[in-house]
N, C-alpha and C. Protein backbone atom coordinates (compact mmCIF):
# COMPACT_ATOMS: atom_id res chain seq x y z
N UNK A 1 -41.89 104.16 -8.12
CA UNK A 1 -42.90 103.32 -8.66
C UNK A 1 -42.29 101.97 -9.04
N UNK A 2 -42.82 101.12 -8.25
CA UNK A 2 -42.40 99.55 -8.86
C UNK A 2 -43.03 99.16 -9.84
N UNK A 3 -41.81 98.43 -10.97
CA UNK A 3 -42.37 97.88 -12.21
C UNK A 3 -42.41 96.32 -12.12
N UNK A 4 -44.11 96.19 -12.47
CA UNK A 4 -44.30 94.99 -11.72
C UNK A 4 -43.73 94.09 -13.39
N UNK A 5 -44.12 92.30 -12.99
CA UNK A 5 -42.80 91.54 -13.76
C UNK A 5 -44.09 91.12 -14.92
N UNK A 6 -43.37 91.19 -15.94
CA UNK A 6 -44.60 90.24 -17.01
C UNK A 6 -44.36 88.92 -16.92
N UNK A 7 -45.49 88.65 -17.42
CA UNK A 7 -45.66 86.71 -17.20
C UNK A 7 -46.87 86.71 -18.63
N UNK A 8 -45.89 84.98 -19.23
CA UNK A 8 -46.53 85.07 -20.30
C UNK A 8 -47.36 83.67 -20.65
N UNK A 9 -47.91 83.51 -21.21
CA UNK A 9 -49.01 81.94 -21.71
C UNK A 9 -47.86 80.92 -22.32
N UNK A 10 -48.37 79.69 -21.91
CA UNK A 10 -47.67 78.84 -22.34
C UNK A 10 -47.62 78.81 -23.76
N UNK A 11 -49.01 79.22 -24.33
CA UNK A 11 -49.31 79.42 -26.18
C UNK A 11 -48.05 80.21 -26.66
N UNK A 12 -48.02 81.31 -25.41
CA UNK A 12 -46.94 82.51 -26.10
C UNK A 12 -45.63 82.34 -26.46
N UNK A 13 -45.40 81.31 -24.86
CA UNK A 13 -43.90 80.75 -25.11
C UNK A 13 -43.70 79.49 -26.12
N UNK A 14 -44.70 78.65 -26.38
CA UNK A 14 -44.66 78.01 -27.43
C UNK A 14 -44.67 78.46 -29.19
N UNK A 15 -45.10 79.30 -29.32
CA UNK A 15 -45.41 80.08 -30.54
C UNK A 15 -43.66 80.45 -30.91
N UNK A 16 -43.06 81.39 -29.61
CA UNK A 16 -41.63 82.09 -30.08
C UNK A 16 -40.33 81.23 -30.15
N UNK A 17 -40.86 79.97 -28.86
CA UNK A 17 -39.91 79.40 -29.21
C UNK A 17 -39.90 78.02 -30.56
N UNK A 18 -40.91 78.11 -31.04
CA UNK A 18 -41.20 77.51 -32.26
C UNK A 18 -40.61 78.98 -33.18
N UNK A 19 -40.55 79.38 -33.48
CA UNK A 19 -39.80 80.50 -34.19
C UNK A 19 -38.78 80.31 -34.41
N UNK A 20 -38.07 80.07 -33.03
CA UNK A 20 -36.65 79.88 -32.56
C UNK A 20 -36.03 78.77 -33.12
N UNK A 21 -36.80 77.83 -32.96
CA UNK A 21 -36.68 76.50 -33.82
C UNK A 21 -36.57 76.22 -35.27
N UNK A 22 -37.43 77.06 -35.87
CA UNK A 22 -37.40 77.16 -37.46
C UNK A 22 -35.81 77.82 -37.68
N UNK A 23 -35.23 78.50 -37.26
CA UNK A 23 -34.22 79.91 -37.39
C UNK A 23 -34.44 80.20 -38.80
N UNK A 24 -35.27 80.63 -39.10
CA UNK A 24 -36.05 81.41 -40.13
C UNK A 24 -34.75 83.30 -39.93
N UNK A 25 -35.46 83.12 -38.55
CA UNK A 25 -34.70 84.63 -38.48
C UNK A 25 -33.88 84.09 -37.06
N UNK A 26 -32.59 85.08 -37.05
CA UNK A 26 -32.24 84.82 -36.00
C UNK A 26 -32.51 85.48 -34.34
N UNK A 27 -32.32 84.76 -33.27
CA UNK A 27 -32.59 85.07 -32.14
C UNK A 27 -33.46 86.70 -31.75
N UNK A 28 -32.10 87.04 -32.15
CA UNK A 28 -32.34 88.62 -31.88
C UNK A 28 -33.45 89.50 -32.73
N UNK A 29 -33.75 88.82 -33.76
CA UNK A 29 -34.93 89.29 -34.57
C UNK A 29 -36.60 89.59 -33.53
N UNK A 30 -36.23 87.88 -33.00
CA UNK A 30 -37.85 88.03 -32.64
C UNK A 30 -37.89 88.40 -31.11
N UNK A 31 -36.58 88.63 -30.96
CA UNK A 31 -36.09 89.21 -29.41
C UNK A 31 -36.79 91.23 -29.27
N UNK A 32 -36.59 91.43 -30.67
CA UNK A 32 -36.54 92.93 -30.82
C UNK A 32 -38.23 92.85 -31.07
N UNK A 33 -38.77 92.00 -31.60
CA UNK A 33 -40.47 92.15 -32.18
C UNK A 33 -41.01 92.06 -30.74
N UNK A 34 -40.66 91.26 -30.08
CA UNK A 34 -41.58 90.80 -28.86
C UNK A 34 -41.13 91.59 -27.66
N UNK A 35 -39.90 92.11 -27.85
CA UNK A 35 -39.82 92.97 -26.58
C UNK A 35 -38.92 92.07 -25.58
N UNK A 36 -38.37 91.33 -25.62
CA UNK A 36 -38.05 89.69 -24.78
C UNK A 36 -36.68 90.15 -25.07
N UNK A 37 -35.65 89.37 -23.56
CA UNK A 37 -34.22 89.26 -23.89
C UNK A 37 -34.37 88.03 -24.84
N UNK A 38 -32.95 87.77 -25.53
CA UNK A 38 -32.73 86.66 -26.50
C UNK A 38 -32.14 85.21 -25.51
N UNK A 39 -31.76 85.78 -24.48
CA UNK A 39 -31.47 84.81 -23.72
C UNK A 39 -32.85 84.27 -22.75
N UNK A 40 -33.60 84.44 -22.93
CA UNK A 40 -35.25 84.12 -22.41
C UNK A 40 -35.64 82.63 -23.47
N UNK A 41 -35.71 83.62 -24.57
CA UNK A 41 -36.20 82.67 -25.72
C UNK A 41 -35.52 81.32 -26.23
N UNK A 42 -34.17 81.73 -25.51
CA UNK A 42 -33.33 80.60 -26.26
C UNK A 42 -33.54 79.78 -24.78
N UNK A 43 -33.86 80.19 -23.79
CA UNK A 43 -34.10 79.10 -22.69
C UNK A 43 -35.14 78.73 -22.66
N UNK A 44 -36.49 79.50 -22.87
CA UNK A 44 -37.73 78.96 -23.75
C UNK A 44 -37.93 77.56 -25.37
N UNK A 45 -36.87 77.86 -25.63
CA UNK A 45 -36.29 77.06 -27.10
C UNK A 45 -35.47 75.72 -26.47
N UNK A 46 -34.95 75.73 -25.57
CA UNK A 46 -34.48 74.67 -25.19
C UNK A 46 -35.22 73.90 -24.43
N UNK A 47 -36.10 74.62 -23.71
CA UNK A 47 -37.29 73.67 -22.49
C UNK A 47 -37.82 73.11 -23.63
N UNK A 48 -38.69 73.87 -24.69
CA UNK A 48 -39.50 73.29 -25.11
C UNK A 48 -39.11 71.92 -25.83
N UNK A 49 -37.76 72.13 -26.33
CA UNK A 49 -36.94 71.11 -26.99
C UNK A 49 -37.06 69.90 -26.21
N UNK A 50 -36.33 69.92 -25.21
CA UNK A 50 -36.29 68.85 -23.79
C UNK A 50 -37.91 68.19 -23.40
N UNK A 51 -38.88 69.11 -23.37
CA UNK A 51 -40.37 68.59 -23.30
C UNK A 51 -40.76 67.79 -24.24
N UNK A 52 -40.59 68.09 -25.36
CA UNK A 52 -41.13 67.59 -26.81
C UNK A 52 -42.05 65.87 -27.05
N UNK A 53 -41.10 65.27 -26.38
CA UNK A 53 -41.46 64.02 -25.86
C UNK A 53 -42.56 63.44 -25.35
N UNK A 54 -42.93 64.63 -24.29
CA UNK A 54 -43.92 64.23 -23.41
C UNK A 54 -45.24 64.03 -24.37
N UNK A 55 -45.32 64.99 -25.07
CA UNK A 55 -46.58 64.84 -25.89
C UNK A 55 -46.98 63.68 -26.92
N UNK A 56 -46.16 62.92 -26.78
CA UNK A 56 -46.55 61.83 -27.63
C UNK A 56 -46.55 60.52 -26.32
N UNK A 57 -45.83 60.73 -25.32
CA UNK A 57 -46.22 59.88 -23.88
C UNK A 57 -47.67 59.81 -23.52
N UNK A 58 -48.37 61.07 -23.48
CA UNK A 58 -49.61 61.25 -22.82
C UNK A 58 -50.54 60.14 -23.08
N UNK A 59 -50.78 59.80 -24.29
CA UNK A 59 -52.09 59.02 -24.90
C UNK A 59 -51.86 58.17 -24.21
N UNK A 60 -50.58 57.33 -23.89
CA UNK A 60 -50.29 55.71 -23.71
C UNK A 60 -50.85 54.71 -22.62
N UNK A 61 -50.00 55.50 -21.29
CA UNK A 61 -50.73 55.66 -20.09
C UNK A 61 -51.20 56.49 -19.39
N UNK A 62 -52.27 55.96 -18.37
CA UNK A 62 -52.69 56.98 -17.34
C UNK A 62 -51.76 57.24 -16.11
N UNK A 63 -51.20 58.53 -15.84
CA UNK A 63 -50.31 58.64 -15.23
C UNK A 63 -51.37 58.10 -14.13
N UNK A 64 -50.17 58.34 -12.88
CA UNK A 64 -50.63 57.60 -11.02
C UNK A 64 -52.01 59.15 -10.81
N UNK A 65 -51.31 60.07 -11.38
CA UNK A 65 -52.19 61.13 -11.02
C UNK A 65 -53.40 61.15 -11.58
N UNK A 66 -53.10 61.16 -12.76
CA UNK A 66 -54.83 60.79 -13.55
C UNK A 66 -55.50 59.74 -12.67
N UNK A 67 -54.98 58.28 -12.92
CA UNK A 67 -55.78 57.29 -11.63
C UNK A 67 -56.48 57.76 -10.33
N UNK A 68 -55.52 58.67 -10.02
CA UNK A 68 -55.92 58.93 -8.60
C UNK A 68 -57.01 60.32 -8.40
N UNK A 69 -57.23 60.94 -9.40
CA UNK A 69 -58.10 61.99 -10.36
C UNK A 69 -59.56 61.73 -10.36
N UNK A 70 -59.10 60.28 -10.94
CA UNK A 70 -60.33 59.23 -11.49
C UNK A 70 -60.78 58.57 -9.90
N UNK A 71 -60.15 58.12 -9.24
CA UNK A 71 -60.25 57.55 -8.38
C UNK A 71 -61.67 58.29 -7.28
N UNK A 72 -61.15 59.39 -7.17
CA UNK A 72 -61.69 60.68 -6.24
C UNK A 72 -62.95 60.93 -7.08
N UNK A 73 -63.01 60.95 -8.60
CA UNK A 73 -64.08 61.21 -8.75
C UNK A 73 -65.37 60.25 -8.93
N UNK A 74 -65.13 58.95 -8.69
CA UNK A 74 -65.76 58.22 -8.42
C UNK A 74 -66.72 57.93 -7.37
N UNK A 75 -65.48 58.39 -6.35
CA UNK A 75 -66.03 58.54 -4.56
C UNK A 75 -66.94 59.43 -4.96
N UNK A 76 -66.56 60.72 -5.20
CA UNK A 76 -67.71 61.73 -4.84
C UNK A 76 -68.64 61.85 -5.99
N UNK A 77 -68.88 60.65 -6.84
CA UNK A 77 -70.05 60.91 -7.82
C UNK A 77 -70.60 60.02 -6.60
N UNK A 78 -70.50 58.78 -5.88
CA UNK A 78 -71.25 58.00 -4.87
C UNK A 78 -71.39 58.38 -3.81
N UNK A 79 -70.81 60.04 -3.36
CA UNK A 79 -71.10 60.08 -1.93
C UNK A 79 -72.29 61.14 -2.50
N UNK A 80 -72.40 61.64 -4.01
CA UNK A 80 -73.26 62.22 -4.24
C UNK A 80 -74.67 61.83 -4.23
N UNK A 81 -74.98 60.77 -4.58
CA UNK A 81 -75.74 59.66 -4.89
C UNK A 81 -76.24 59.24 -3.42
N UNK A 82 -75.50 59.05 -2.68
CA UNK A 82 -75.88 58.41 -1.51
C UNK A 82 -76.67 59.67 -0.43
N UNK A 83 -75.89 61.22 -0.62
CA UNK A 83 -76.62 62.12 0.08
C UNK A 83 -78.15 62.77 -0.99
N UNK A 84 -78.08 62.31 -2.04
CA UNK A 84 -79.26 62.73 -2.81
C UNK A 84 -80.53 61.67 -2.37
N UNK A 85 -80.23 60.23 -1.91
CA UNK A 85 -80.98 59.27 -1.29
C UNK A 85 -81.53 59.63 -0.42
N UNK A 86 -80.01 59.83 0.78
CA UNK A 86 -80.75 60.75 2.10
C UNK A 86 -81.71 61.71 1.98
N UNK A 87 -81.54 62.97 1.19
CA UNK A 87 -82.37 64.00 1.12
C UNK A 87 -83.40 63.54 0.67
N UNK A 88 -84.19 62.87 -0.29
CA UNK A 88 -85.34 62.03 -0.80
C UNK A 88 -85.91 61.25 0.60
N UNK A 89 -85.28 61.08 1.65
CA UNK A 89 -85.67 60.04 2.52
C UNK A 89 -86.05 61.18 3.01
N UNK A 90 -85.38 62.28 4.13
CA UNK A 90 -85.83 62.96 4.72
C UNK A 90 -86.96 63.97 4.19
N UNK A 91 -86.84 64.54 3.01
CA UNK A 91 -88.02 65.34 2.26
C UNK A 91 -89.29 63.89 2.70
N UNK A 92 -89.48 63.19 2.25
CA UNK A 92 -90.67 62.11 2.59
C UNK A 92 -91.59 61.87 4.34
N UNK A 93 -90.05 61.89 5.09
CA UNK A 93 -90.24 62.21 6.34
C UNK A 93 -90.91 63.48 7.09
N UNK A 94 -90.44 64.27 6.45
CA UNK A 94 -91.30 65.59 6.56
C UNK A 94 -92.70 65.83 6.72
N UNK A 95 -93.11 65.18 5.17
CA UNK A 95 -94.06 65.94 4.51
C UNK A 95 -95.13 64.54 5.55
């Protein structure tokens, strides 16, 4: 029987490795509560460390991707618009 792999929420890994961060308790404490190697968490504890940043980046600018997000949804609010015209033209034609 294969034991398939757990996979966990970003909430989840943020929550323990905020734990990790306080060192309230050490590693192996919340290694033993959660079921997790200690070497997970402490690489969880360091990403999150290294990320930290980003979240105060976000507000400033719009990344190229957001633009280009925005961009697309522009088109297709007007290609929406333009086939809702059509259909109004042809329903008229019909009737």
């Amino acid at each position: 029987m294969k034991k398939s792999r757990r996979t966990f929420t970003a909430d989840f890994k943020a929550r323990v490795a905020i734990e990790a961060i306080k060192e309230i308790k050490t590693i192996s404490e919340p290694a033993q509560i959660y079921q997790l190697h200690p070497n997970l968490i402490t690489h969880w504890k360091k990403e999150f460390l290294a990320n930290a940043g980003k979240v105060f980046d976000a507000g400033k600018d719009d990344s190229s991707e957001v633009k280009k997000l925005k961009k697309e949804n522009e088109e297709l609010v007007h290609q929406i618009g333009q086939l809702s015209v059509d259909i109004n033209w042809l329903k008229k034609k019909v009737l």
